[in-house]
PDB file of N, CA and C in Angstrom:
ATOM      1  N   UNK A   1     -22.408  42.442 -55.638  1.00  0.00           N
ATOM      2  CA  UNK A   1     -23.360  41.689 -54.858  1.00  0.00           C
ATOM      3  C   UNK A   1     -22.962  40.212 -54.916  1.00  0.00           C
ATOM      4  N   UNK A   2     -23.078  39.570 -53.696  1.00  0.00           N
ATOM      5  CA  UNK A   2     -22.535  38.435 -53.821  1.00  0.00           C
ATOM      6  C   UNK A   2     -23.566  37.739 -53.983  1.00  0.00           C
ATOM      7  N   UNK A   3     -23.644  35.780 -53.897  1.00  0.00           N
ATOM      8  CA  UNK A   3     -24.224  35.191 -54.810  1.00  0.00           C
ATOM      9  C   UNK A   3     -25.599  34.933 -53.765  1.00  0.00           C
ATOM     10  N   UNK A   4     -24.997  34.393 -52.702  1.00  0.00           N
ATOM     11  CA  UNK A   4     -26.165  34.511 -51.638  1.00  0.00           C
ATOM     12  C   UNK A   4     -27.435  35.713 -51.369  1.00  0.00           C
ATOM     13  N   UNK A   5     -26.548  37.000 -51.712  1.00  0.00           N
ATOM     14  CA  UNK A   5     -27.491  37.828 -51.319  1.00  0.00           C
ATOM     15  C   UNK A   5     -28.385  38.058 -52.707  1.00  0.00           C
ATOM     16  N   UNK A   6     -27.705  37.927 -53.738  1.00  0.00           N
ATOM     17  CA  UNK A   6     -28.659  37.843 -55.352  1.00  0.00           C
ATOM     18  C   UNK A   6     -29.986  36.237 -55.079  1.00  0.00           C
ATOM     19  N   UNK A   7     -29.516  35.558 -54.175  1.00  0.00           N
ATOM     20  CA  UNK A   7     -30.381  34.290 -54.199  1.00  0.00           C
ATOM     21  C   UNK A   7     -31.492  35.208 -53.112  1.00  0.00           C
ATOM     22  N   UNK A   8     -30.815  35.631 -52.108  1.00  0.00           N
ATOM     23  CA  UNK A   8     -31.977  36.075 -51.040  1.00  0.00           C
ATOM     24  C   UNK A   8     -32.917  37.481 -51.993  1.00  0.00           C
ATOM     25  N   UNK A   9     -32.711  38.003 -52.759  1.00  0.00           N
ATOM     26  CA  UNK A   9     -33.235  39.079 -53.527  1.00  0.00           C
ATOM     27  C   UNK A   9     -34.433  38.203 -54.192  1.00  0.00           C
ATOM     28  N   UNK A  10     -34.020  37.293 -54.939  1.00  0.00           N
ATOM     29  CA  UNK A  10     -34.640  36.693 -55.614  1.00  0.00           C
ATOM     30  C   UNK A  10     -35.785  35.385 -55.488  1.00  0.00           C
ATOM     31  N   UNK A  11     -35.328  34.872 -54.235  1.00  0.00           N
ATOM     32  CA  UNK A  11     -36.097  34.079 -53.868  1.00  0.00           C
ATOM     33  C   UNK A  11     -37.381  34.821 -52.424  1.00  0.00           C
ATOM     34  N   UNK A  12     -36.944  35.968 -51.989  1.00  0.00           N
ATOM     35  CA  UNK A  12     -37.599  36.877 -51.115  1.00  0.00           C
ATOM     36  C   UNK A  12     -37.988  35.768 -49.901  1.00  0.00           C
ATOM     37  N   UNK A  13     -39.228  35.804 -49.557  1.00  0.00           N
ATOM     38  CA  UNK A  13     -39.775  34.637 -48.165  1.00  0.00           C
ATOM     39  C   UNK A  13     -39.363  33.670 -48.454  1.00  0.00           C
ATOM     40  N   UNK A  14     -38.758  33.111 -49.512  1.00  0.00           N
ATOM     41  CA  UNK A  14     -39.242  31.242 -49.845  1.00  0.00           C
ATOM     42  C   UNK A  14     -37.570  31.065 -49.391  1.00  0.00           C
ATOM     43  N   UNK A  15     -36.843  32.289 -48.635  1.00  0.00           N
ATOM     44  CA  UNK A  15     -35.434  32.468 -48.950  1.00  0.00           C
ATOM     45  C   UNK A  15     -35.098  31.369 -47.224  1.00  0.00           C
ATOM     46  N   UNK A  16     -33.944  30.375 -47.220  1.00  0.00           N
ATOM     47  CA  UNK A  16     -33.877  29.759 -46.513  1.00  0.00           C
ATOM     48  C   UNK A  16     -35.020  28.783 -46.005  1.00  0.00           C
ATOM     49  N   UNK A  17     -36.401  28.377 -46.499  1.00  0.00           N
ATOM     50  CA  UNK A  17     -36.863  27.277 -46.251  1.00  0.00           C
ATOM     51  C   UNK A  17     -36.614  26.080 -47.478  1.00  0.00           C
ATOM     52  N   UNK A  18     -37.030  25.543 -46.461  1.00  0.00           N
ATOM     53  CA  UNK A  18     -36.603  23.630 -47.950  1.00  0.00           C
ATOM     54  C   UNK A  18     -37.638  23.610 -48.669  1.00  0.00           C
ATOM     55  N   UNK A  19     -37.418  22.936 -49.634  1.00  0.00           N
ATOM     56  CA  UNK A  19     -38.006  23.147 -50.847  1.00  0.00           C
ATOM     57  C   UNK A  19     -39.491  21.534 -50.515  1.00  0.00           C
ATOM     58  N   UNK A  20     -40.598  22.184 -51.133  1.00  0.00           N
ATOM     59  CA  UNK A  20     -41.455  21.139 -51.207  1.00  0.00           C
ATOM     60  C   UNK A  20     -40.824  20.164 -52.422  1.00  0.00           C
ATOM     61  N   UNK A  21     -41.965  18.639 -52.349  1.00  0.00           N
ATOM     62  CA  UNK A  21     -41.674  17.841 -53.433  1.00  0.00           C
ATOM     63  C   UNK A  21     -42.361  18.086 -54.557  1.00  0.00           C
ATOM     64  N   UNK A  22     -43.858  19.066 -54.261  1.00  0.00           N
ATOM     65  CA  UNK A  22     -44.813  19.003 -55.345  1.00  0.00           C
ATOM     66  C   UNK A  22     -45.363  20.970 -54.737  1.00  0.00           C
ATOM     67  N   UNK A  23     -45.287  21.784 -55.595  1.00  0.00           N
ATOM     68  CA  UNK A  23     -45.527  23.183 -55.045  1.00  0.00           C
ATOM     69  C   UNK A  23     -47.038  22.944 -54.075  1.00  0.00           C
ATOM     70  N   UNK A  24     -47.882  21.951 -54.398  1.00  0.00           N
ATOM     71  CA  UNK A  24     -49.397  22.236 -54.058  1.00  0.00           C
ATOM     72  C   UNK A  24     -49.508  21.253 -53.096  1.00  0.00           C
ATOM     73  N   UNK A  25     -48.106  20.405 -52.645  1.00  0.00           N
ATOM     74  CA  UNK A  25     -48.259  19.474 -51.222  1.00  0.00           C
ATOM     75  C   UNK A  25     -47.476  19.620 -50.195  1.00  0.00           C
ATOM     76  N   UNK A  26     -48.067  20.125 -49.048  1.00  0.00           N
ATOM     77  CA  UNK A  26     -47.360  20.746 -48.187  1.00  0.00           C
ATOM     78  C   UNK A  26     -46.169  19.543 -47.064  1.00  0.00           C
ATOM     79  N   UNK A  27     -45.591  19.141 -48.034  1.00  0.00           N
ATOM     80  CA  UNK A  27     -44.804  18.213 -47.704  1.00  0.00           C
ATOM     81  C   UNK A  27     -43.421  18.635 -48.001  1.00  0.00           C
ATOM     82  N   UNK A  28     -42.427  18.391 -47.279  1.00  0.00           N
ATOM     83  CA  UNK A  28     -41.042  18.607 -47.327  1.00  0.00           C
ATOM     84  C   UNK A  28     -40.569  17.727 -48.062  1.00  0.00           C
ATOM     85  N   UNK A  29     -38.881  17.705 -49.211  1.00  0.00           N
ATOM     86  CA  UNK A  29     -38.312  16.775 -49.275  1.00  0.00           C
ATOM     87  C   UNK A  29     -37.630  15.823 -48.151  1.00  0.00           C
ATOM     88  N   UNK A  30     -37.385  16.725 -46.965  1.00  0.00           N
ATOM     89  CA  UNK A  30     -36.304  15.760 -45.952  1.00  0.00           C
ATOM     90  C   UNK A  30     -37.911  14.997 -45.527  1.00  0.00           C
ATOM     91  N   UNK A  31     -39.014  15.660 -45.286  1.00  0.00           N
ATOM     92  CA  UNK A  31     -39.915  14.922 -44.195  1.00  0.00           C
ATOM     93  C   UNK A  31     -40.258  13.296 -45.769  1.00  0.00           C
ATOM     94  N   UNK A  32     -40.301  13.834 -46.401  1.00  0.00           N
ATOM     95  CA  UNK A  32     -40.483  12.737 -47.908  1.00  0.00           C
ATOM     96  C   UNK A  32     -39.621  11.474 -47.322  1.00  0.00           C
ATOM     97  N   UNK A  33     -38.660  11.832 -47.454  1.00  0.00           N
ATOM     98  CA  UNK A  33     -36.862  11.073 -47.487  1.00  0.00           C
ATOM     99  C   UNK A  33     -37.605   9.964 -45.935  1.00  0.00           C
ATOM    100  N   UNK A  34     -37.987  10.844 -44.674  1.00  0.00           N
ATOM    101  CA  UNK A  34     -37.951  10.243 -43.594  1.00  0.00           C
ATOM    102  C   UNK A  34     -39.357   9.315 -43.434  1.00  0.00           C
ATOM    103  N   UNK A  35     -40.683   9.539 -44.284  1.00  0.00           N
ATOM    104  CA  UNK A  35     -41.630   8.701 -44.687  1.00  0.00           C
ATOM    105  C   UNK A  35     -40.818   7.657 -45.115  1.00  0.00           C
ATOM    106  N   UNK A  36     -40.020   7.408 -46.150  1.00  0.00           N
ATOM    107  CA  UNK A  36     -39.734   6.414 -46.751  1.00  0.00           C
ATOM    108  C   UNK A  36     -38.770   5.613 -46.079  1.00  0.00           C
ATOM    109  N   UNK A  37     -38.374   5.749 -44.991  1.00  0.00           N
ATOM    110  CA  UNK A  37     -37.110   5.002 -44.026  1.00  0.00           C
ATOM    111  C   UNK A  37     -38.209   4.906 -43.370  1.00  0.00           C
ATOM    112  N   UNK A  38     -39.146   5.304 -42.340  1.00  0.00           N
ATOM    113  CA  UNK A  38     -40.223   4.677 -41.616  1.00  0.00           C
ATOM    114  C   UNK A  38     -41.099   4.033 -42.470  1.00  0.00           C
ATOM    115  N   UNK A  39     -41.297   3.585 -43.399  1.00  0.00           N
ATOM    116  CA  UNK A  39     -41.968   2.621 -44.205  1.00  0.00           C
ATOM    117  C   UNK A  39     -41.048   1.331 -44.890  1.00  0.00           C
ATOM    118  N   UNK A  40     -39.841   1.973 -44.729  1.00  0.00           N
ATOM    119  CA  UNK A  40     -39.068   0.589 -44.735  1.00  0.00           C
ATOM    120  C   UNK A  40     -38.695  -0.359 -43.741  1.00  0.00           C
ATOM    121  N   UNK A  41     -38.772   0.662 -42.636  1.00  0.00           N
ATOM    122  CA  UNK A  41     -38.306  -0.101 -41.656  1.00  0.00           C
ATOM    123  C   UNK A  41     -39.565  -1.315 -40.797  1.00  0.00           C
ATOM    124  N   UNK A  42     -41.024  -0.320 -41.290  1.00  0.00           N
ATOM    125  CA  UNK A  42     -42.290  -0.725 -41.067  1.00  0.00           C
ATOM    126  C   UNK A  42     -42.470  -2.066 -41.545  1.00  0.00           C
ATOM    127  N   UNK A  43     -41.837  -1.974 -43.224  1.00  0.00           N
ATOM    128  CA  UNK A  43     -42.104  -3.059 -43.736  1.00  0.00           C
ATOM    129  C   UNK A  43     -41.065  -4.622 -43.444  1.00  0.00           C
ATOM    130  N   UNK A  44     -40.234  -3.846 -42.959  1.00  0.00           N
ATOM    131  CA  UNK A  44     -38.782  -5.150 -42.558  1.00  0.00           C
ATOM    132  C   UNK A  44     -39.848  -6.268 -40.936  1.00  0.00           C
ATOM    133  N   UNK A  45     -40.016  -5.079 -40.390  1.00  0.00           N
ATOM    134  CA  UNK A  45     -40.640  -5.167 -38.639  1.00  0.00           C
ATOM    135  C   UNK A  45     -41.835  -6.611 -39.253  1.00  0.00           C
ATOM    136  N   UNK A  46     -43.079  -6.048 -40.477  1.00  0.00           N
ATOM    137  CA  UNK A  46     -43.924  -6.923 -40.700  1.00  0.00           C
ATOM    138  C   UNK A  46     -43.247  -8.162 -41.262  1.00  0.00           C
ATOM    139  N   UNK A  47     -42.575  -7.834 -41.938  1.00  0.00           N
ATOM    140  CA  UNK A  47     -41.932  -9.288 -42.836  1.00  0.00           C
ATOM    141  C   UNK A  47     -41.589 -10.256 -41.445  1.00  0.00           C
ATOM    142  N   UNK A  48     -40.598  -9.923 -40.374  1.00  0.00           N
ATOM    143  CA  UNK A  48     -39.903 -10.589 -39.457  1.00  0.00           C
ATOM    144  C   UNK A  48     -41.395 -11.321 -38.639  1.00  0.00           C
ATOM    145  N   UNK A  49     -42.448 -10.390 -38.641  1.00  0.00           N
ATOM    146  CA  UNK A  49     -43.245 -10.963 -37.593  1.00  0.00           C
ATOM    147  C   UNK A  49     -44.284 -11.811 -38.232  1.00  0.00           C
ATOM    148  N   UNK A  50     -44.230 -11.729 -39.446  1.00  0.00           N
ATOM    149  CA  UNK A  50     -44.895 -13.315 -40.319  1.00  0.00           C
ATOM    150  C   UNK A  50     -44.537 -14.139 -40.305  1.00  0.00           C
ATOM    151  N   UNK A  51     -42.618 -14.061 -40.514  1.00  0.00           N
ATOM    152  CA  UNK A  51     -41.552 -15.231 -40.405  1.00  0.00           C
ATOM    153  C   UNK A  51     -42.335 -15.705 -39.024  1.00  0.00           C
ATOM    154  N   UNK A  52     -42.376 -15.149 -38.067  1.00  0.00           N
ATOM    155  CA  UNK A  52     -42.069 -15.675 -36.896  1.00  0.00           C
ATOM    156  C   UNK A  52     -43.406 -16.356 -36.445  1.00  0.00           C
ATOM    157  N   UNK A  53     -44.626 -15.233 -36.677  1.00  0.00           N
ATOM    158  CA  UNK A  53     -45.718 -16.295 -36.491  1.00  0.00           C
ATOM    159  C   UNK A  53     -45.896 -17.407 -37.693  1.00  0.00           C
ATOM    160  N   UNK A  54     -45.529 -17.470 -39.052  1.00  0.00           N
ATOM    161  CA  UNK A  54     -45.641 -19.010 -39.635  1.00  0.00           C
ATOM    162  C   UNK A  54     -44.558 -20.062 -39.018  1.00  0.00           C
ATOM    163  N   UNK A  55     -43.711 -19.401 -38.286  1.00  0.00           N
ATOM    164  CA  UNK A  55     -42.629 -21.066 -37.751  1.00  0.00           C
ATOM    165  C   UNK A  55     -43.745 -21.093 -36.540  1.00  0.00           C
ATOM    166  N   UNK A  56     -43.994 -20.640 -35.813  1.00  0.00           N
ATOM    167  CA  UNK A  56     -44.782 -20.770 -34.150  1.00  0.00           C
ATOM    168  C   UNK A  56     -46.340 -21.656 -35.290  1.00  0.00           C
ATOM    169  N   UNK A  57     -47.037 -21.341 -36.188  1.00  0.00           N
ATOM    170  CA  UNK A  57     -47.747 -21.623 -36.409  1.00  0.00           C
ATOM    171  C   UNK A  57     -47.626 -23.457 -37.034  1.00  0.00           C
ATOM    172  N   UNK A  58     -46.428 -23.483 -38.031  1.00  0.00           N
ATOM    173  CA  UNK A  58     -45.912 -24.904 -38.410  1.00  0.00           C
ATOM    174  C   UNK A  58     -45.159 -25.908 -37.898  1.00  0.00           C
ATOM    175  N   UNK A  59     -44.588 -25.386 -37.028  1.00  0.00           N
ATOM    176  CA  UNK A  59     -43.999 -25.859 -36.477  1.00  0.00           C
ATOM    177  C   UNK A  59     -44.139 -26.012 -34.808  1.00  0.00           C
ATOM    178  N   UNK A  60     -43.815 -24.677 -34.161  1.00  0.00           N
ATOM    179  CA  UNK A  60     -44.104 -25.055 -32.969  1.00  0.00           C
ATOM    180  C   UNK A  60     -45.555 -25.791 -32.315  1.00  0.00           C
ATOM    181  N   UNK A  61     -46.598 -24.892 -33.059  1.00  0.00           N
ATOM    182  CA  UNK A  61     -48.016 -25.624 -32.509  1.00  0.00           C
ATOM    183  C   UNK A  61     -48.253 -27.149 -33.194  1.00  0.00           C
ATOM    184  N   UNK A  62     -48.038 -27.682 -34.138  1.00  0.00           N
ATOM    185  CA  UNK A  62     -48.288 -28.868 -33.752  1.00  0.00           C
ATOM    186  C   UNK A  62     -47.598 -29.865 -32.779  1.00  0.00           C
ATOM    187  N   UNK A  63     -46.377 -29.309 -32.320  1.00  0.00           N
ATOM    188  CA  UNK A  63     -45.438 -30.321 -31.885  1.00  0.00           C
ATOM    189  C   UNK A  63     -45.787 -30.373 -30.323  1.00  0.00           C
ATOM    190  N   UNK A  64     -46.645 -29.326 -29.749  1.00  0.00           N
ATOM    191  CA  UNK A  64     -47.499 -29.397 -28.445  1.00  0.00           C
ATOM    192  C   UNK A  64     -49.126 -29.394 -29.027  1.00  0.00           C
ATOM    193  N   UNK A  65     -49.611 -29.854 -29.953  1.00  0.00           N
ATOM    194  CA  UNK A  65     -50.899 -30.803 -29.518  1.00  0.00           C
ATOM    195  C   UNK A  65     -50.995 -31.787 -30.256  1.00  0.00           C
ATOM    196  N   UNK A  66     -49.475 -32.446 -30.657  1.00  0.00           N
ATOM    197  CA  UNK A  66     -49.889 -34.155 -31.249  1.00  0.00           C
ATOM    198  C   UNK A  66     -50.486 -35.093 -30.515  1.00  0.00           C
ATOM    199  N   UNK A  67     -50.539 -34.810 -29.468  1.00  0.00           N
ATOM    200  CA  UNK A  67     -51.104 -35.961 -28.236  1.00  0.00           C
ATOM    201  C   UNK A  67     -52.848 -35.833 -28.340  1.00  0.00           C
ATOM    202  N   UNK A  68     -53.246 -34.468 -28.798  1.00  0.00           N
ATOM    203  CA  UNK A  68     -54.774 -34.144 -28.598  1.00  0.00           C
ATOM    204  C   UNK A  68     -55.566 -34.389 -30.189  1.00  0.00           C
ATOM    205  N   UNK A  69     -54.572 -35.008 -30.981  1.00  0.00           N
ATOM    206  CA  UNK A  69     -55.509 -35.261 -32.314  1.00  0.00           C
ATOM    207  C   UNK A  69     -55.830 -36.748 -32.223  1.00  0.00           C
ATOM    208  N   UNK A  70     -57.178 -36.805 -32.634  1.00  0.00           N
ATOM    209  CA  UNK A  70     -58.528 -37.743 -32.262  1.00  0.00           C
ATOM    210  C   UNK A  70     -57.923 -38.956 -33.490  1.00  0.00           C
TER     211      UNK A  70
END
């Protein structure tokens, strides 16, 4: 008997699906892996768009209403 078919004996239904991260969370390792690249990439996207609204906020807006401070 070869080694595959001793794994398919032995593992019966669970034979060819991916393995969870935690037996009692119906979560995949690859879908795990791909949470964590969409949360990095989530978090890069927020970082860039703080950069961008604190320069628009320090910089660009006062330099169009210095004329309107009293």
């Amino acid at each position: 008997m070869g080694e595959a078919k001793r794994r398919k004996t032995t593992l019966g239904e669970q034979y060819g699906q991916e393995a969870r991260i935690f037996p009692w969370l119906p979560i995949t390792k690859t879908q795990g892996e791909r949470f964590v690249e969409l949360a990095n990439r989530g978090a890069w996207i927020g970082i860039g768009l703080m950069v961008a609204a604190w320069v628009t906020i320090r910089f660009i807006g006062p330099a169009f209403g210095w004329w309107q401070v009293v």
